[in-house]
Protein backbone atom coordinates (compact mmCIF):
# COMPACT_ATOMS: atom_id res chain seq x y z
CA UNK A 1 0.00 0.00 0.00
CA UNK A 2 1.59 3.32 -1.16
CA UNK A 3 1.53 6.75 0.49
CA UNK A 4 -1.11 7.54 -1.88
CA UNK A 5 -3.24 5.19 -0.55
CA UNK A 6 -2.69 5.91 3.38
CA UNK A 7 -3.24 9.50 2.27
CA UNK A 8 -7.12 8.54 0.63
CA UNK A 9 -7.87 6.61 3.46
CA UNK A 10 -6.82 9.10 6.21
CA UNK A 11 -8.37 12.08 4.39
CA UNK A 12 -12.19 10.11 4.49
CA UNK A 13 -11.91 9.30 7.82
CA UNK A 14 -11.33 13.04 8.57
CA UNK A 15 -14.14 14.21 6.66
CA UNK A 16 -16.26 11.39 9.16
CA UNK A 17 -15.24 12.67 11.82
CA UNK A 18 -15.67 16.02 10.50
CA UNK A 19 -19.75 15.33 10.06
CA UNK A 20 -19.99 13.93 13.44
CA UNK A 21 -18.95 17.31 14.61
CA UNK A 22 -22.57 18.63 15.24
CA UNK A 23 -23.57 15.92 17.26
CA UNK A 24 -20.45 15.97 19.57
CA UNK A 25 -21.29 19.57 20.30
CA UNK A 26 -24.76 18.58 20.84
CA UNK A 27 -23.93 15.83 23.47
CA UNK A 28 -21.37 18.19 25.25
CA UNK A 29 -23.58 20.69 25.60
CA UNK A 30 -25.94 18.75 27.62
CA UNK A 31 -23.72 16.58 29.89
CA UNK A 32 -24.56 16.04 33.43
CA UNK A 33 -23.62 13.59 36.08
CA UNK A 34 -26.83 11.73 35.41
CA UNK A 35 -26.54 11.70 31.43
CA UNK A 36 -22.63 10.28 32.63
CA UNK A 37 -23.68 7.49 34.40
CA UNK A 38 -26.78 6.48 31.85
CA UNK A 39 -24.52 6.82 29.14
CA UNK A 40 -21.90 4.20 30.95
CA UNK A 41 -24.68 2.10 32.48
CA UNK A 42 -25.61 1.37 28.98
CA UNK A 43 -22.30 0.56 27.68
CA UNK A 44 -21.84 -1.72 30.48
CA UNK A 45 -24.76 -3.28 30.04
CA UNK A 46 -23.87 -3.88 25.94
CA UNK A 47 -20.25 -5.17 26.70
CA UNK A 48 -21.17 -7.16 29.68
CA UNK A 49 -23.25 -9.30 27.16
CA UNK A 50 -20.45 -9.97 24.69
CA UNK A 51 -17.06 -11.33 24.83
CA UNK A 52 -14.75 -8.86 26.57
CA UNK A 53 -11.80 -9.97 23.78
CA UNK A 54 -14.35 -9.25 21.10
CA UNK A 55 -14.34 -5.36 21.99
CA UNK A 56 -11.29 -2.96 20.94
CA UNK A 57 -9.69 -3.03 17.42
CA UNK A 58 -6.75 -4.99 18.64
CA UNK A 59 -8.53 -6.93 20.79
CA UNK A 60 -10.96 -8.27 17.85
CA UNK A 61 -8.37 -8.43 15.62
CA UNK A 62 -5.86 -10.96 17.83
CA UNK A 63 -8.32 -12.98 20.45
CA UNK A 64 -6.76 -11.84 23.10
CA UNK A 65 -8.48 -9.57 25.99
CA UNK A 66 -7.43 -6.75 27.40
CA UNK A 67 -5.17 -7.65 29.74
CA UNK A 68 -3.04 -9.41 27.06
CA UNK A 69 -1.90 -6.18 25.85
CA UNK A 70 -2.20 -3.91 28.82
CA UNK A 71 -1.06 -4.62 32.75
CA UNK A 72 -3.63 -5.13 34.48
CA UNK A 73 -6.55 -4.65 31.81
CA UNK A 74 -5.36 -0.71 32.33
CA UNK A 75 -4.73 1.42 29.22
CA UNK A 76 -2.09 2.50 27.86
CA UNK A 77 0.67 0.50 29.87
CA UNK A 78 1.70 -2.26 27.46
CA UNK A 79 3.01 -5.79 28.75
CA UNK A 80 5.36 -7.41 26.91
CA UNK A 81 3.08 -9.09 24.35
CA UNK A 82 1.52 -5.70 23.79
CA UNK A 83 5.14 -3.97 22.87
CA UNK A 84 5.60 -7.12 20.75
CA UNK A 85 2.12 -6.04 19.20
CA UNK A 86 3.45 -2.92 18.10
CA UNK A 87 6.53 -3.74 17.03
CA UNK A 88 5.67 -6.25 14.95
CA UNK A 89 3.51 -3.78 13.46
CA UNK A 90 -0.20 -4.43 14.66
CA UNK A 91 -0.21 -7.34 11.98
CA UNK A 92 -0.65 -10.08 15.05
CA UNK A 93 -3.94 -11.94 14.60
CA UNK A 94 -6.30 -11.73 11.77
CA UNK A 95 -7.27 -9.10 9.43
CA UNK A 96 -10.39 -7.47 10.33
CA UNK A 97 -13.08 -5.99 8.06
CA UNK A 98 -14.04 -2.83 9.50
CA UNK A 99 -10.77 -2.00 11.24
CA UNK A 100 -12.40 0.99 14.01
CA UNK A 101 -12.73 1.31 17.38
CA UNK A 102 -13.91 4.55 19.71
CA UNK A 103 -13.34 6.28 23.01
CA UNK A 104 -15.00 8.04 25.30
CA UNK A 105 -13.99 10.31 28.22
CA UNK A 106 -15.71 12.36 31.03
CA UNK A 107 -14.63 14.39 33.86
CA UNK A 108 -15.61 16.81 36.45
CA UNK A 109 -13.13 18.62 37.95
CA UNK A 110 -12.77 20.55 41.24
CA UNK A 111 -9.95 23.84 41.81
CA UNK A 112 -11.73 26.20 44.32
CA UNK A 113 -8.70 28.77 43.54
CA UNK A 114 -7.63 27.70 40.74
CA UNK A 115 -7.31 29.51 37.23
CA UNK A 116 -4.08 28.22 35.80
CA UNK A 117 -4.82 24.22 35.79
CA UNK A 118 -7.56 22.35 33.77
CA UNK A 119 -11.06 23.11 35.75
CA UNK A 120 -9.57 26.17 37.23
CA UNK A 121 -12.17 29.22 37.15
CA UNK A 122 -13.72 29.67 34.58
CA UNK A 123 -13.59 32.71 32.96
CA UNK A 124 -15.49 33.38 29.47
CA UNK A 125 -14.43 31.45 26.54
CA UNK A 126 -10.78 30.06 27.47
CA UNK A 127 -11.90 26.64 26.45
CA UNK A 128 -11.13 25.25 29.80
CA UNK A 129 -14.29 23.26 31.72
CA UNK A 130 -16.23 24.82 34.31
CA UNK A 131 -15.47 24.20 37.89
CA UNK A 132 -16.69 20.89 39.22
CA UNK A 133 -18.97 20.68 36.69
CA UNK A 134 -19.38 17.42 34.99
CA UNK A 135 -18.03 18.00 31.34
CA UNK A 136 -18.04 15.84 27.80
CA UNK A 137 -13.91 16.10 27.23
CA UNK A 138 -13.09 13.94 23.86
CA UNK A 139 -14.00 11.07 21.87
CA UNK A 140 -12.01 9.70 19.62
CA UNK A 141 -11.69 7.43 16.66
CA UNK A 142 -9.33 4.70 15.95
CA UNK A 143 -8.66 2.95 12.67
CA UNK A 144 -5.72 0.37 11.42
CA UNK A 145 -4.41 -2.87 12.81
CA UNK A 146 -3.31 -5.70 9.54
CA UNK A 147 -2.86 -4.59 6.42
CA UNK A 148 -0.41 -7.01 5.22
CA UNK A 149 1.15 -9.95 7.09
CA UNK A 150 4.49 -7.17 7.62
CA UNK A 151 2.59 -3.66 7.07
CA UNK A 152 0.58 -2.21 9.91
CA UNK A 153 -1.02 0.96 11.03
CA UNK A 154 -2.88 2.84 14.11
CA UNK A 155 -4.54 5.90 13.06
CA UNK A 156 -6.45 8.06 15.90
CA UNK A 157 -8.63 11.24 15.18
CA UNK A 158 -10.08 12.96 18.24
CA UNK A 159 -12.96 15.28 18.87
CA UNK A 160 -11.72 17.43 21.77
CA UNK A 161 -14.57 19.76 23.47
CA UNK A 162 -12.03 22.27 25.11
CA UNK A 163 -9.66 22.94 22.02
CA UNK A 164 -10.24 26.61 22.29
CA UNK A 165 -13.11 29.44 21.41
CA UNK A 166 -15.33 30.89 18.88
CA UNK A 167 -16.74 34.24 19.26
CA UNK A 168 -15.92 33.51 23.16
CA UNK A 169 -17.86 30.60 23.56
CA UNK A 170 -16.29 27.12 24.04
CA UNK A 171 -15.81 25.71 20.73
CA UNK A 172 -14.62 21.74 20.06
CA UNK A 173 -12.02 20.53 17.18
CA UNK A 174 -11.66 17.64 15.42
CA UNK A 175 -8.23 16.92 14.46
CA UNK A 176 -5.39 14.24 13.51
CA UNK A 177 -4.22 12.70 16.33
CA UNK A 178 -1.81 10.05 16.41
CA UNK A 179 -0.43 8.02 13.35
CA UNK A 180 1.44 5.02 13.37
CA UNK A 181 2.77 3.05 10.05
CA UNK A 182 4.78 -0.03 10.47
CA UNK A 183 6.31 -2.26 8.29
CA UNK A 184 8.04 -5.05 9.98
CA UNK A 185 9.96 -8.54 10.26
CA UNK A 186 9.84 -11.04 12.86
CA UNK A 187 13.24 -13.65 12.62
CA UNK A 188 13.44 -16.46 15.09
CA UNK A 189 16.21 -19.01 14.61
CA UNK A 190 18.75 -20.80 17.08
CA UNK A 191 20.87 -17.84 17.15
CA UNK A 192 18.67 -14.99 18.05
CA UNK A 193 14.78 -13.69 18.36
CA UNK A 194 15.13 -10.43 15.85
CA UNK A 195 12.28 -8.03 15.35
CA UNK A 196 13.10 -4.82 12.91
CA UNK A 197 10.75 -2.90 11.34
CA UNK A 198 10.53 0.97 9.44
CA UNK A 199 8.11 3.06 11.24
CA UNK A 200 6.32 6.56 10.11
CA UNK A 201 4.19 8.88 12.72
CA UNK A 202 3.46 12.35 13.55
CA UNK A 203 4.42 12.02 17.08
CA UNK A 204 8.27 11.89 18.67
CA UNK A 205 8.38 9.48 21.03
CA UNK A 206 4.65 7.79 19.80
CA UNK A 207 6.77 4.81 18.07
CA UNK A 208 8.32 3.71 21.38
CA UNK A 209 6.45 0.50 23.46
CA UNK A 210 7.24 1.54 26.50
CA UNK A 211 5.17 4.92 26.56
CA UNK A 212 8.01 7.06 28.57
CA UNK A 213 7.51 9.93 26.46
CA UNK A 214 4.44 12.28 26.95
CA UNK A 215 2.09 10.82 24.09
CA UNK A 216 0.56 7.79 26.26
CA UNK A 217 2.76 7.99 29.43
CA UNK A 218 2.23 10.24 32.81
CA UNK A 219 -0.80 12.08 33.16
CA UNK A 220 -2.31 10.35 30.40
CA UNK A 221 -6.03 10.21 31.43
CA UNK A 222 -7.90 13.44 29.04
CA UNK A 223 -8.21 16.77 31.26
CA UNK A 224 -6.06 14.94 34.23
CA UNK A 225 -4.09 17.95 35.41
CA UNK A 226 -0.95 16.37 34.96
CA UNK A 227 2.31 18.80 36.20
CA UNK A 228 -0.20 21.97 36.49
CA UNK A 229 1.54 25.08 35.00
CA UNK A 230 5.21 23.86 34.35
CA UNK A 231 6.70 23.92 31.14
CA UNK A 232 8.20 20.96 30.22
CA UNK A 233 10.66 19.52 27.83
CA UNK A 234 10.06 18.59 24.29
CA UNK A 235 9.82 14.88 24.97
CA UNK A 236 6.82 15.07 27.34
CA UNK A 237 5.05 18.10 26.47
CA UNK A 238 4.43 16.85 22.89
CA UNK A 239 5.26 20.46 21.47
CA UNK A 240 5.82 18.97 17.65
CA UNK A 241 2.69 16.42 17.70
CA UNK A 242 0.88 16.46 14.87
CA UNK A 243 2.89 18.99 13.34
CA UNK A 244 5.28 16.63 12.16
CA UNK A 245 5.99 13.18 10.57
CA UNK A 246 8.93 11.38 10.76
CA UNK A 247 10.48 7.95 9.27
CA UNK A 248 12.66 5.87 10.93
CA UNK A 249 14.18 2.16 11.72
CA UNK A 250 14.34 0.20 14.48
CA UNK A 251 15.26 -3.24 16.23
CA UNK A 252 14.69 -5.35 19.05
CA UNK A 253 17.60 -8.19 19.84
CA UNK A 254 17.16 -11.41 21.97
CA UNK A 255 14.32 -9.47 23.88
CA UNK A 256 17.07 -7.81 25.35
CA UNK A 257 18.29 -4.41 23.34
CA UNK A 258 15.75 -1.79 21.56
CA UNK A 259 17.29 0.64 19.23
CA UNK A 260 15.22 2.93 17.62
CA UNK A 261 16.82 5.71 14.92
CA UNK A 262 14.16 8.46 13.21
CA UNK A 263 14.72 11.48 11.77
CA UNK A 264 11.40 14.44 11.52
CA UNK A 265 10.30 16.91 9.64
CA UNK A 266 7.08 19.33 9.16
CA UNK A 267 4.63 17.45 8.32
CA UNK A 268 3.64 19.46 4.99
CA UNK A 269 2.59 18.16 1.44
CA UNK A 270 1.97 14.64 0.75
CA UNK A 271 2.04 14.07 4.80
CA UNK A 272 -0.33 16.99 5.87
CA UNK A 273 -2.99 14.62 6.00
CA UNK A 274 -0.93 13.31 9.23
CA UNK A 275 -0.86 16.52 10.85
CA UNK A 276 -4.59 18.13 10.99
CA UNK A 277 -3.90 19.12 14.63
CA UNK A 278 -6.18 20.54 17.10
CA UNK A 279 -6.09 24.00 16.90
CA UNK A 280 -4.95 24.37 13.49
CA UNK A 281 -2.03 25.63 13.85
CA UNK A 282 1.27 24.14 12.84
CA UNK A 283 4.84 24.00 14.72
CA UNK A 284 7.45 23.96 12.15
CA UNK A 285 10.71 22.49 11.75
CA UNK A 286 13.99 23.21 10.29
CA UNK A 287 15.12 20.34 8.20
CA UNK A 288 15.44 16.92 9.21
CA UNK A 289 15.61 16.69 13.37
CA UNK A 290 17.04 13.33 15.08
CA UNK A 291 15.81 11.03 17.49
CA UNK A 292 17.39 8.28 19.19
CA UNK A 293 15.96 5.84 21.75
CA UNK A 294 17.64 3.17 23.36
CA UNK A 295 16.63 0.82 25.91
CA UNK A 296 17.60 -2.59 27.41
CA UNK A 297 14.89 -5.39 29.25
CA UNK A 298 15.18 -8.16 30.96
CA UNK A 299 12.23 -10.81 31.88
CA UNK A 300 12.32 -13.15 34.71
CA UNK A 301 9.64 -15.15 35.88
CA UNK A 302 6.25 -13.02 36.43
CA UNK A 303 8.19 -9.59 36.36
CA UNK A 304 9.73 -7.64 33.34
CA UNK A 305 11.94 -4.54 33.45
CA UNK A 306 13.81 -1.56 31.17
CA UNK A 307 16.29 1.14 31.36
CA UNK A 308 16.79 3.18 28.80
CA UNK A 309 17.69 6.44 27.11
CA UNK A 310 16.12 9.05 24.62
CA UNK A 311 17.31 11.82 22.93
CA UNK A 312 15.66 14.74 20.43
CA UNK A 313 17.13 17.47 18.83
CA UNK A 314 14.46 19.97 16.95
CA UNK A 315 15.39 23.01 15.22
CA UNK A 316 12.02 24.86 15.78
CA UNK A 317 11.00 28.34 13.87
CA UNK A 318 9.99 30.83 16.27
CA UNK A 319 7.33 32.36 14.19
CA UNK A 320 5.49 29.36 13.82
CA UNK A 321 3.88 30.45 11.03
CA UNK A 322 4.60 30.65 7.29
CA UNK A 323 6.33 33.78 6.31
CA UNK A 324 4.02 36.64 4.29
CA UNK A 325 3.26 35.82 0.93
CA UNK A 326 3.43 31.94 1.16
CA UNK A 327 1.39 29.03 3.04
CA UNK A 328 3.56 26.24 3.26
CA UNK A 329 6.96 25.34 4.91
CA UNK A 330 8.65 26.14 1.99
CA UNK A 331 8.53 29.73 2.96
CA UNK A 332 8.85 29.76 6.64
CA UNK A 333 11.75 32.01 7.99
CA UNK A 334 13.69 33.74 10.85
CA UNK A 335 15.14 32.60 13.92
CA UNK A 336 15.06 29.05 15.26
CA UNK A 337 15.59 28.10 18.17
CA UNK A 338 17.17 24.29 19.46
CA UNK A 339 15.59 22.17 21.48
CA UNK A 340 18.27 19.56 23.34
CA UNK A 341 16.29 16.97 25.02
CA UNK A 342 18.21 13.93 27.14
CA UNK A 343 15.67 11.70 28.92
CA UNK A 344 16.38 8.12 31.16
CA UNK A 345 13.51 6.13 32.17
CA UNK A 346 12.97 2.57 33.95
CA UNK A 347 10.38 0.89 34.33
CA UNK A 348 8.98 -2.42 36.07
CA UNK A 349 6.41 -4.75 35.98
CA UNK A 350 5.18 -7.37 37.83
CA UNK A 351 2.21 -9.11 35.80
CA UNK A 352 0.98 -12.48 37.96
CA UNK A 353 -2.87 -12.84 38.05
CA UNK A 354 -4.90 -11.45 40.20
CA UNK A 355 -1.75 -9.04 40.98
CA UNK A 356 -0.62 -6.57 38.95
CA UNK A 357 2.08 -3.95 39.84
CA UNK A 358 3.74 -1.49 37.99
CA UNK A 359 6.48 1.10 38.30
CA UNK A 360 7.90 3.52 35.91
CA UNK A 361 10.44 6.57 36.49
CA UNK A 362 11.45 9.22 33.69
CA UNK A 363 13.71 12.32 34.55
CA UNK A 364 14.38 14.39 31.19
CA UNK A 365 16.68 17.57 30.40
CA UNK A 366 15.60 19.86 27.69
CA UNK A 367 18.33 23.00 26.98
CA UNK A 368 17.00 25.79 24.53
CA UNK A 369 19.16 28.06 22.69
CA UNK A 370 17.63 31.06 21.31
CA UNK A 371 18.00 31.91 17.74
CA UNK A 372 16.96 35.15 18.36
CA UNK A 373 20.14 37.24 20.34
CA UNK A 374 21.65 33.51 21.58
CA UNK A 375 20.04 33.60 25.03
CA UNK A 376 19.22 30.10 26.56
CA UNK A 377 16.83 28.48 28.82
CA UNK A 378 16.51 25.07 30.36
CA UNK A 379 14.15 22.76 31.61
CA UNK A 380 14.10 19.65 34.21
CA UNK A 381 11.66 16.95 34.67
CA UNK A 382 11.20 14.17 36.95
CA UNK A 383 8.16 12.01 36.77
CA UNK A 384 7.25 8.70 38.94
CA UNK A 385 4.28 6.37 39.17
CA UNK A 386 3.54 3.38 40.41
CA UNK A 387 0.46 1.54 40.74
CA UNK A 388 -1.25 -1.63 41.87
CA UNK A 389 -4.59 -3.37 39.70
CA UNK A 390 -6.25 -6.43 41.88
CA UNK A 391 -8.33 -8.56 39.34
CA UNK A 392 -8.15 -6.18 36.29
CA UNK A 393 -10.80 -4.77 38.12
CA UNK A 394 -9.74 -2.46 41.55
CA UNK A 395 -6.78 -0.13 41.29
CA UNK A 396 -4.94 2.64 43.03
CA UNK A 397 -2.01 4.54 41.86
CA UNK A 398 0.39 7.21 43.30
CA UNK A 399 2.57 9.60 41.20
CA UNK A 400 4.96 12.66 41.57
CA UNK A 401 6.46 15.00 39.43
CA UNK A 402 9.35 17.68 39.88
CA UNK A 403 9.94 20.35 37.00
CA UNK A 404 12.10 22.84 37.20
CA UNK A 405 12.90 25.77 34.49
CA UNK A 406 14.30 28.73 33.92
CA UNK A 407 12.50 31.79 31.72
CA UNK A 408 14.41 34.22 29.60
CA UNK A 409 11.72 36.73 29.83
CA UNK A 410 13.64 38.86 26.77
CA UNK A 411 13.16 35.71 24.62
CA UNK A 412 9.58 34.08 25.35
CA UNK A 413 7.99 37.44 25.92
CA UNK A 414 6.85 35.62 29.24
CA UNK A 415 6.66 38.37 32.42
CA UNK A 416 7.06 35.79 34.58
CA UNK A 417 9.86 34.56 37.50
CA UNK A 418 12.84 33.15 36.44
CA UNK A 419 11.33 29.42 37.79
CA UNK A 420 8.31 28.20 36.45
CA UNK A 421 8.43 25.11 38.03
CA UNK A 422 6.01 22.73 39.83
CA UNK A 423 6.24 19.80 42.44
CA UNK A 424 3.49 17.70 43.78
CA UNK A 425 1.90 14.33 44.04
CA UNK A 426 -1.43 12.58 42.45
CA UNK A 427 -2.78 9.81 44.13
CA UNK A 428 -6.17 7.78 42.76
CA UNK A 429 -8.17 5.19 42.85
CA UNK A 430 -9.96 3.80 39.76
CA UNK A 431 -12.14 0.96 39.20
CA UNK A 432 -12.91 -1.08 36.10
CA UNK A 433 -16.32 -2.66 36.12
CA UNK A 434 -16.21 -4.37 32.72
CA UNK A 435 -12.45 -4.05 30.76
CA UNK A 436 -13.41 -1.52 28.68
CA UNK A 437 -14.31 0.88 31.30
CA UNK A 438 -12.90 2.79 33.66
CA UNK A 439 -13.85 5.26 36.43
CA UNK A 440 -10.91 6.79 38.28
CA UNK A 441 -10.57 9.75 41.04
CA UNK A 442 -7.14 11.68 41.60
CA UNK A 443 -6.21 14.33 44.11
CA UNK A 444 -3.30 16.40 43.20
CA UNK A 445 -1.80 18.38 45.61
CA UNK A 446 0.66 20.79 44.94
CA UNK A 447 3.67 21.80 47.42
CA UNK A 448 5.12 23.90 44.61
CA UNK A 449 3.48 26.38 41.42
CA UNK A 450 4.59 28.47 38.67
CA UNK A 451 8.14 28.51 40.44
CA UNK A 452 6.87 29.57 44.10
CA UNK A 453 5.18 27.72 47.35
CA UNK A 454 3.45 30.55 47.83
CA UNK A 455 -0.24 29.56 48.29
CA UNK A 456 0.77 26.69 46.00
CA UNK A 457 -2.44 24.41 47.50
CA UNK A 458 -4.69 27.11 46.07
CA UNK A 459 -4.24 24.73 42.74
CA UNK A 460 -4.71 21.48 44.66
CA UNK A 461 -7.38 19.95 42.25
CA UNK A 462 -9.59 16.99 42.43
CA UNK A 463 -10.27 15.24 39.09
CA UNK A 464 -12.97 12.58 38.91
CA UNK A 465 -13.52 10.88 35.47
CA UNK A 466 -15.20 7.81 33.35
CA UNK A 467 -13.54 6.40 30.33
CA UNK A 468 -14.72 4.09 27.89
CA UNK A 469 -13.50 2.00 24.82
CA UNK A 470 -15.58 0.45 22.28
């Protein structure tokens, strides 16, 4: 299947999407607590009528259920038959003939003082939800799996009801999420267990298994607060998402050493239809920008666990716009600035039924030099969670993060202190009725917010939400 192809096939199920918008504003604009729990009584009552392994894309498409793929039945942490999923290139299992699955996700959340965290106070049309009121936050659409016994994809467009405004009213987007395109080999002999593959997405660090980065990893739940306010590096604040598309090659040796080269690039002509992101807007690129991830695993009995090491380079235009006179990259100009990023992450896993336990750890460095007069910046993040699932059905989960930056006021045209940091921890609970649902509660509470402790708890925030996959 050429690009050609991928391109047709993309582009109709934008246009879909793009006729369901109506009825997505509709629904949000109605939501309440009791229109929630109707909405999820039904689906439980549908799914708990079927075969559980007969619900998500994946799920249909290789036999397995959900806990197969994902520790502890909980989405997105992958076990090690769900990384070999990917890798392999989503071509595990049986071709299926409508390819789709769809999300769901709902949330109220609570800030008293709040203004600069999702739920915060709401104040006219900023797009974010009103406080403690129960809110519609996205849906989205999944499409892929088989193509070929080697070629693979995972395609994801998402309706998101807080994009931004129109006319200062809360408006929802539809836009090109995440894209995945695999083509890959599996060799098993007497000498080693190979998988390689060539890989194409729109999202650094949305090719690697192990979910470190900030496209499925911490704060992944939609409108979780996450770190609050901090700015974060490159690698977890998803900055170049769906702005670009990059190609690259990887391998996985003796189930022992990853190695994953890429290079990216705005996502313009033949791949725009990759990079419909959700406020329209596009983050572009100078040239072709590395990536490198590395990692090494070990299994042992019921427990599984990696170390490893990422690194991005982008060469990002300042204006973020085309230059006057033209519309597409080809004409952008003026100063870029380079974003260093250095990440190491670990994670572990202990996967022996009805116990599930999982703990991951990522602490990333991003240094900025300014095109614009040479000043610099950097940026520090540590993230930690670990979490406990009892029957894929009762969970609870702690996390902390730690950010730390510095502000060139002169370059970002920020008036703000010269730390913009945060520190804090989430705990939650969450509980999965049926496995393709999920209703969860967090607390974060912040010791430290937009570089100060200062009144820091004002932003303590209570986030209570219902997720669904079908």
């Amino acid at each position: 299947m050429n690009v050609l192809t991928f391109k047709k096939k993309f582009n109709l199920l934008h246009k879909v999407e793009l006729m369901a918008v109506p009825m997505w504003r509709a629904v949000a604009r109605k939501v309440t607590w009791q229109g929630i729990s109707l909405a999820l009584l039904t689906t439980v009552s549908a799914v708990a009528s079927m075969d559980a392994a007969a619900l998500p894309l994946f799920a249909r498409q290789t036999g397995q259920n959900c806990q197969a793929c994902h520790a502890g039945g909980k989405f997105p942490e992958l076990t090690p038959y769900g990384r070999m999923f990917k890798l392999t290139g989503y071509t595990l299992g049986k071709r299926q003939l409508i390819p789709i699955a769809a999300t769901l996700s709902f949330s109220s959340t609570s800030a008293p003082s709040a203004s600069g965290v999702p739920g915060g106070a709401q104040n006219g049309g900023t797009g974010t939800q009103a406080n403690g009121t129960p809110t519609f936050d996205k849906a989205s659409l999944f499409a892929g799996g088989k193509l070929t016994d080697s070629i693979g994809a995972m395609a994801q467009y998402t309706f998101n009801n807080y994009s931004g405004s129109d006319d200062n009213h809360q408006a929802g987007r539809i836009y090109s999420n995440n894209a995945d395109i695999r083509y890959a080999k599996h060799i098993i002999n007497d000498q080693m267990d190979l998988v390689w593959g060539i890989d194409v997405n729109n999202n650094p660090g949305f090719e690697d298994v192990w979910n470190s980065s900030g496209v499925y990893g911490y704060g992944v739940v939609p409108g979780a607060v996450g770190t609050g306010s901090a700015l974060l590096p490159m690698l977890l604040s998803q900055q170049l998402g769906q702005s670009v598309v990059g190609a690259g090659a990887y391998a996985y040796w003796n189930k022992t050493l990853y190695v994953d080269l890429a290079g990216y690039r705005t996502g313009d002509g033949v791949f725009s239809f990759m990079t419909h992101n959700y406020n329209g807007q596009q983050t572009y690129i100078q040239g072709t920008n590395p990536y490198v991830r590395v990692a090494l695993t070990h299994d042992w009995g019921a427990s599984n666990a990696m170390i490893g090491y990422t690194y991005l380079d982008a060469n990002v235009y300042e204006s973020g716009a085309p230059m006057s006179g033209g519309g597409n990259y080809g004409n952008v100009g003026g100063p870029v600035d380079e974003h260093r990023d250095n990440m190491v992450d670990f994670q572990y896993q202990y996967l022996s039924d009805p116990h599930v336990v999982t703990v991951e750890m990522e602490d990333a460095n991003e240094q900025v030099l300014y095109g614009g007069g040479g000043a610099t910046d950097s940026s520090n993040a540590f993230q930690a969670k670990a979490s406990y699932t009892y029957e894929a059905h009762y969970g609870t989960a702690l996390s902390y993060f730690n950010v730390s930056n510095t502000a060139n006021n002169t370059a970002n045209g920020f008036a703000a202190p010269s730390n913009l940091g945060s520190e804090g921890w989430t705990p939650e609970v969450f509980f999965m009725p049926v496995r393709n649902v999920r209703i969860g509660l967090q607390y974060t509470l912040f010791s430290r917010d937009n570089g100060t402790t200062l009144n820091a708890s004002q932003n303590d925030t209570t986030f209570l939400y219902a997720w669904t996959a079908f």
